[in-house]
Protein backbone atom coordinates (compact mmCIF):
# COMPACT_ATOMS: atom_id res chain seq x y z
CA UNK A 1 9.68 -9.59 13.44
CA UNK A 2 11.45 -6.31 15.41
CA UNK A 3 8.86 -4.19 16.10
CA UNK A 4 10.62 -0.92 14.13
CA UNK A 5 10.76 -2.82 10.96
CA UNK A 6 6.81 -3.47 10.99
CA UNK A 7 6.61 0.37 12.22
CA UNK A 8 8.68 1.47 9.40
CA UNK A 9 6.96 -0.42 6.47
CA UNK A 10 3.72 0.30 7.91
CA UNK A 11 4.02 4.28 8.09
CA UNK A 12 4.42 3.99 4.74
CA UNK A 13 0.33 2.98 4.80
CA UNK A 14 -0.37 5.47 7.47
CA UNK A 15 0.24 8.44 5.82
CA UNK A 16 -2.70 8.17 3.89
CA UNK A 17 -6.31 8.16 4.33
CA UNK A 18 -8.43 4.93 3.92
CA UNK A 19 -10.41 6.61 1.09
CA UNK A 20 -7.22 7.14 -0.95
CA UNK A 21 -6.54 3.41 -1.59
CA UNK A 22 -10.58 2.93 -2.64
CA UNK A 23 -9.92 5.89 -5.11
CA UNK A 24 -7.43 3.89 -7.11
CA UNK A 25 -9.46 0.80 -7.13
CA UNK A 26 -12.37 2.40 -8.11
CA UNK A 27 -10.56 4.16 -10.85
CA UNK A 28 -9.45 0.76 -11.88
CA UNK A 29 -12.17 -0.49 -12.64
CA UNK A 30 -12.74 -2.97 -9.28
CA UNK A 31 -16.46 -3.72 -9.02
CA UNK A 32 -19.25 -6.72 -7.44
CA UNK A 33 -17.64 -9.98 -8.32
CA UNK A 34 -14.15 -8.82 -8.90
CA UNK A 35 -10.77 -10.81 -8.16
CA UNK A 36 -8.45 -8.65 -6.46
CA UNK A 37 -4.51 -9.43 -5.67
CA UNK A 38 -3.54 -6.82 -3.17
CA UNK A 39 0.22 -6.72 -2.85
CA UNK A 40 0.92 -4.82 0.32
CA UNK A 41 -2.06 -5.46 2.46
CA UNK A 42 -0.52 -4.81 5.39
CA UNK A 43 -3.02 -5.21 8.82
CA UNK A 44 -6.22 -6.23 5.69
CA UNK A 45 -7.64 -2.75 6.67
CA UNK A 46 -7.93 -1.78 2.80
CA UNK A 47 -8.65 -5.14 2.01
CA UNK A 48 -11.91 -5.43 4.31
CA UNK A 49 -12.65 -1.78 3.03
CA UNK A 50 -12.49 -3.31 -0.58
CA UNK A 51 -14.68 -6.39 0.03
CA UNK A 52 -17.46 -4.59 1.79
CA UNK A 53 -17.44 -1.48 -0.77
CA UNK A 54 -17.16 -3.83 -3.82
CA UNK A 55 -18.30 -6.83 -2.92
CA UNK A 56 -15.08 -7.80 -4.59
CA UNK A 57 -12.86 -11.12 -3.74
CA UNK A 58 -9.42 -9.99 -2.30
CA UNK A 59 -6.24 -11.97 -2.20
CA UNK A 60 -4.13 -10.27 0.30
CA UNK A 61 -0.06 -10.65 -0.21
CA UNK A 62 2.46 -9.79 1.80
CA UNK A 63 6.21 -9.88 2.76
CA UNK A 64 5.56 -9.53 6.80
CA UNK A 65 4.61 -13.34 8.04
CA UNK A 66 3.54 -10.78 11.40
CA UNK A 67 0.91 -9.32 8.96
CA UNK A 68 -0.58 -12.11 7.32
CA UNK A 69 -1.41 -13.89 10.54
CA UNK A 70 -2.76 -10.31 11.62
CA UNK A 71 -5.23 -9.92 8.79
CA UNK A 72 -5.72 -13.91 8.56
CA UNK A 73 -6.95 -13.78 12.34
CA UNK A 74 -9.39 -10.35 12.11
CA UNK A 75 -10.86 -12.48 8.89
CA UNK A 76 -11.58 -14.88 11.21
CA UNK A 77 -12.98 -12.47 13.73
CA UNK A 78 -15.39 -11.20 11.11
CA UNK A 79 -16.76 -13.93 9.38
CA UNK A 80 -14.91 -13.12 6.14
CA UNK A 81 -12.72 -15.69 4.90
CA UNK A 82 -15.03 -16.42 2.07
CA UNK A 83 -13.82 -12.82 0.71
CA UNK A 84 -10.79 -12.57 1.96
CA UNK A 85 -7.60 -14.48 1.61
CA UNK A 86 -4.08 -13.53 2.99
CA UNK A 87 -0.80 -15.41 2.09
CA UNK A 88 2.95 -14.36 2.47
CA UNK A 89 4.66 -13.59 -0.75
CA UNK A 90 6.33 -16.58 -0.79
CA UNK A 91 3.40 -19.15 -1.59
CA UNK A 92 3.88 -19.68 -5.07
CA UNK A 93 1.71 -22.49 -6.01
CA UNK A 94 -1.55 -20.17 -5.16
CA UNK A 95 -0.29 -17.25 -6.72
CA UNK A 96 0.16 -19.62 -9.65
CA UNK A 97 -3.61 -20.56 -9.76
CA UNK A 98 -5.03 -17.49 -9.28
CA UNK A 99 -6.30 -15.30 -12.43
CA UNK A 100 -7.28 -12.16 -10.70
CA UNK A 101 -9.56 -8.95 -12.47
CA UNK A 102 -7.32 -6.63 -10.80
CA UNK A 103 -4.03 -5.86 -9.12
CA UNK A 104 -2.66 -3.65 -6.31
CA UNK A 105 0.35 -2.69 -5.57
CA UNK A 106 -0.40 -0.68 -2.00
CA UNK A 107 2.97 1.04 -0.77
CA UNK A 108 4.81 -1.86 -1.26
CA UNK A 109 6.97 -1.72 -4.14
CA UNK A 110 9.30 1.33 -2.57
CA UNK A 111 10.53 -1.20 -0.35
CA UNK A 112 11.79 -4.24 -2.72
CA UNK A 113 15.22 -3.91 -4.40
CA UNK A 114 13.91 -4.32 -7.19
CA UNK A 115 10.61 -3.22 -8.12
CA UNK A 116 10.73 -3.42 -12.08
CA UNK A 117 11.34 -7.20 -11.32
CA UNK A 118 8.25 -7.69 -9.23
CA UNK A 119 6.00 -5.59 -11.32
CA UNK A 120 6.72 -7.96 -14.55
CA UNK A 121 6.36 -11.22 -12.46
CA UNK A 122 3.28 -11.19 -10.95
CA UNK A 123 0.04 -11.28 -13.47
CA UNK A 124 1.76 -8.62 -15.46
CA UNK A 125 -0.87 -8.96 -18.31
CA UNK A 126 -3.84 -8.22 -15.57
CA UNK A 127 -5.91 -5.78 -17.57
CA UNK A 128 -5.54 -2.85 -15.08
CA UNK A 129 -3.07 -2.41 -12.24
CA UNK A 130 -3.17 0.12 -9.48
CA UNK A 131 -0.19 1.50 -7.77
CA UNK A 132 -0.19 3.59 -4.41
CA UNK A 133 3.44 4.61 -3.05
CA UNK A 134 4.91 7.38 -1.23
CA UNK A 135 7.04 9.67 -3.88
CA UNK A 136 9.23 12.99 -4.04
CA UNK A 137 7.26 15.69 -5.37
CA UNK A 138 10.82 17.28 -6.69
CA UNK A 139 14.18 17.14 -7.38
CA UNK A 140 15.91 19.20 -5.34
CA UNK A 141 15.81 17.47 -2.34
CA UNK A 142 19.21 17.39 0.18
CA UNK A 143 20.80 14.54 0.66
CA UNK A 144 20.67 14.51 4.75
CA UNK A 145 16.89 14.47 4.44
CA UNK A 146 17.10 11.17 2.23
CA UNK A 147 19.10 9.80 4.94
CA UNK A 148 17.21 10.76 7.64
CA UNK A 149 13.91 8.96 6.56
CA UNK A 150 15.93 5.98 7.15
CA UNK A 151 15.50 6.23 10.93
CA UNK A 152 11.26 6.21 10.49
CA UNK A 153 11.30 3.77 7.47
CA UNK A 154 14.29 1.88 7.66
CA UNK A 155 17.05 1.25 5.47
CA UNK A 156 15.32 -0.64 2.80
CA UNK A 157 13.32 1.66 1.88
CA UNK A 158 13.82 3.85 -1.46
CA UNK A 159 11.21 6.37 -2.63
CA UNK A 160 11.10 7.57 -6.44
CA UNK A 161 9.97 10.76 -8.20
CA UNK A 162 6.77 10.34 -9.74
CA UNK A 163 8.73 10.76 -13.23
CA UNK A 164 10.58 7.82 -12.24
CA UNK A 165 8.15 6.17 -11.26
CA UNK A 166 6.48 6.61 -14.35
CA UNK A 167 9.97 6.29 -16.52
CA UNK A 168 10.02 2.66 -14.92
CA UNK A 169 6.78 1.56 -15.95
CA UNK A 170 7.13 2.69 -19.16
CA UNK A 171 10.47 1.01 -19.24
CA UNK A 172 9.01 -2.96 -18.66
CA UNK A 173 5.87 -2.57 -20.67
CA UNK A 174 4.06 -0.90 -19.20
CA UNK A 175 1.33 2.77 -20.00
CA UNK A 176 0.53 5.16 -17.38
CA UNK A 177 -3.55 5.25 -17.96
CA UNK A 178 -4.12 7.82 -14.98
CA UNK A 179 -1.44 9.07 -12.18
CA UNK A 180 -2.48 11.52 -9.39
CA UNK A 181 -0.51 12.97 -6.21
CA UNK A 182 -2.28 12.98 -2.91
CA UNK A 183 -0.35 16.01 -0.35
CA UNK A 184 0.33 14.83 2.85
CA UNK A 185 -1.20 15.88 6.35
CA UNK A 186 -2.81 14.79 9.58
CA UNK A 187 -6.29 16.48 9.02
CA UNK A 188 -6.41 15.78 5.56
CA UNK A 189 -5.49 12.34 6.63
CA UNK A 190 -8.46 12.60 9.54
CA UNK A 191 -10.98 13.49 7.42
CA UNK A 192 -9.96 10.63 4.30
CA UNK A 193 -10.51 7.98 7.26
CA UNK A 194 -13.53 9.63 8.30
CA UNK A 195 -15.35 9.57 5.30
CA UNK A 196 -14.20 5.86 4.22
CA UNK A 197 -14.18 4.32 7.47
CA UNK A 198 -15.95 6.71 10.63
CA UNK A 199 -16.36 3.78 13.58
CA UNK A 200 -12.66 2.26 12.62
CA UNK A 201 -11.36 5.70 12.42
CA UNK A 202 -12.67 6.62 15.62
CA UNK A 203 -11.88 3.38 17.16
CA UNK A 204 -7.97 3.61 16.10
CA UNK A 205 -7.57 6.73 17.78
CA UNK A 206 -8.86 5.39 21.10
CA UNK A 207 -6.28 2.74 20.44
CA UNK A 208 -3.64 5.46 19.66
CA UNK A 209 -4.06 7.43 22.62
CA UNK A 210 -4.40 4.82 25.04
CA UNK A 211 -1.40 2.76 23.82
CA UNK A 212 0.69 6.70 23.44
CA UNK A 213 -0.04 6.77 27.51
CA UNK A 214 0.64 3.65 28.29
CA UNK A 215 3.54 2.31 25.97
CA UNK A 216 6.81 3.77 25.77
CA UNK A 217 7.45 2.24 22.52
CA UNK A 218 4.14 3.10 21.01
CA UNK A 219 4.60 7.00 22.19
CA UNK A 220 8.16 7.12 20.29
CA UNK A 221 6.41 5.82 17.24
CA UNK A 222 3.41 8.43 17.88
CA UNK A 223 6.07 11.11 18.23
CA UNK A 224 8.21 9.92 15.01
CA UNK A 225 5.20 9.62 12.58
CA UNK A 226 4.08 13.40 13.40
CA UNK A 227 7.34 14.61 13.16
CA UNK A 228 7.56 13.09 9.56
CA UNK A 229 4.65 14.49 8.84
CA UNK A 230 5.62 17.90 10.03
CA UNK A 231 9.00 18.07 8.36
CA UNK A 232 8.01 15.94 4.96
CA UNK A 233 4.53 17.63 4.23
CA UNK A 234 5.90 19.45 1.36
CA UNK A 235 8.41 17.35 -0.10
CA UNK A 236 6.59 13.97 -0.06
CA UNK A 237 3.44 13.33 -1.66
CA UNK A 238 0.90 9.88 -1.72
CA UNK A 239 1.25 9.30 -5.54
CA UNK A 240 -1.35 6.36 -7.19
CA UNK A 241 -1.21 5.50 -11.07
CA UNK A 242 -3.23 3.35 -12.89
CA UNK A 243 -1.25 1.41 -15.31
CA UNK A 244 -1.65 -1.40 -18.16
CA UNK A 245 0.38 -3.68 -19.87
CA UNK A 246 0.82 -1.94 -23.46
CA UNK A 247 -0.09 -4.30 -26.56
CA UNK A 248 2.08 -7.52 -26.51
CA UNK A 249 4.62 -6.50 -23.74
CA UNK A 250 4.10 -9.56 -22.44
CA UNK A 251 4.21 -12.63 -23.91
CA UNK A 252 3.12 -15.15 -20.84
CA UNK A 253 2.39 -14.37 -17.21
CA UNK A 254 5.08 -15.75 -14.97
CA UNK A 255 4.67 -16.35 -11.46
């Protein structure tokens, strides 16, 4: 897969702190034993996190086959792949078997056409979903700066208001238990990692700097992901709800 279309989906996960994503499942209830489906697990960073602060199960899905083998491989590495399963989206028959505790939608569903869709097929009776996605914090915003986050994210990608956001999962059946908005910023950011993950954090850096010296490609990414910070930091916000199907909005649980 083209190396700016991973970029782009995956600043999406950047631009928050590891601790962010372990706020929201905490909130949700995740705990020692729990079955988690994590739509959107990118790398498996928050997925390891998960299984090591839980001691929860994870099931890892996502719509990058790059990713997957990523996360499937550092699994490996680890000695986790009793904890830790990754699939791409499109393996039906295991998503079909699966009954998990909990599901997470991580920064995924602002790049599907049709979110609303997703949401109601995939266990949309679970007892408590989380949802983590970048979102306007207003309405005012100019057109040419719409456009122009198509050049870091790409141009699938569509961002809501957190009203809409909210509007739409009211709309399929859904109730809005607890919603929060995270501000965006590198320290902020720095810190999140810090306190969730400090050798990781520390270790990505390295990784960042060396590859920012060393790879052309890498350094334009470095240099596009600041300046979105920079210019974004007051519009955008890292907005997480925890939502529930309301009483008999669902009748069965497709898959």
């Amino acid at each position: 897969m083209h190396r700016d279309v991973v970029f782009g989906y995956m600043t999406a996960k950047w631009v928050y702190g590891y601790g962010l994503p372990l706020h929201v499942l905490s909130r949700s209830g995740v705990r020692e034993g729990s079955l988690l489906a994590l739509f959107g697990s990118g790398m498996g960073k928050t997925a390891f996190l998960a299984a090591k602060r839980f001691g929860c199960r994870v099931v890892g899905v996502e719509i990058m086959p790059s990713l997957v083998q990523h996360a499937k491989r550092k699994a490996e590495a680890e000695n986790m792949e009793d904890r830790l399963t990754f699939l791409h989206i499109d393996e039906y028959d295991y998503l079909r078997r699966i009954k998990p505790d909990f599901v997470f939608y991580e920064s995924i569903l602002s790049f599907l056409p049709n979110p609303h869709d997703f949401l109601k097929k995939y266990f949309p009776s679970t007892k408590h979903v989380g949802v983590l996605e970048l979102s306007w914090l207003r309405q005012d915003i100019a057109e040419h700066k719409k456009e122009l986050l198509k050049d870091v994210f790409g141009r699938f990608a569509s961002f809501r208001q957190v009203d809409e956001w909210v509007k739409m999962f009211n709309d399929i059946g859904f109730e809005v238990l607890e919603k929060g908005v995270r501000g965006l910023g590198f320290f902020a950011k720095f810190w999140d990692d810090m306190r969730a993950d400090r050798f990781g954090t520390l270790a990505g850096i390295c990784k960042t700097i060396y590859k920012t010296f060393t790879d052309p490609t890498a350094r334009k990414y470095t240099a596009s992901f600041r300046n979105f910070l920079k210019q974004y930091s007051d519009d955008m916000g890292c907005a997480y709800f925890i939502i529930r199907p309301a009483h008999h909005a669902f009748e069965k649980e497709p898959v």
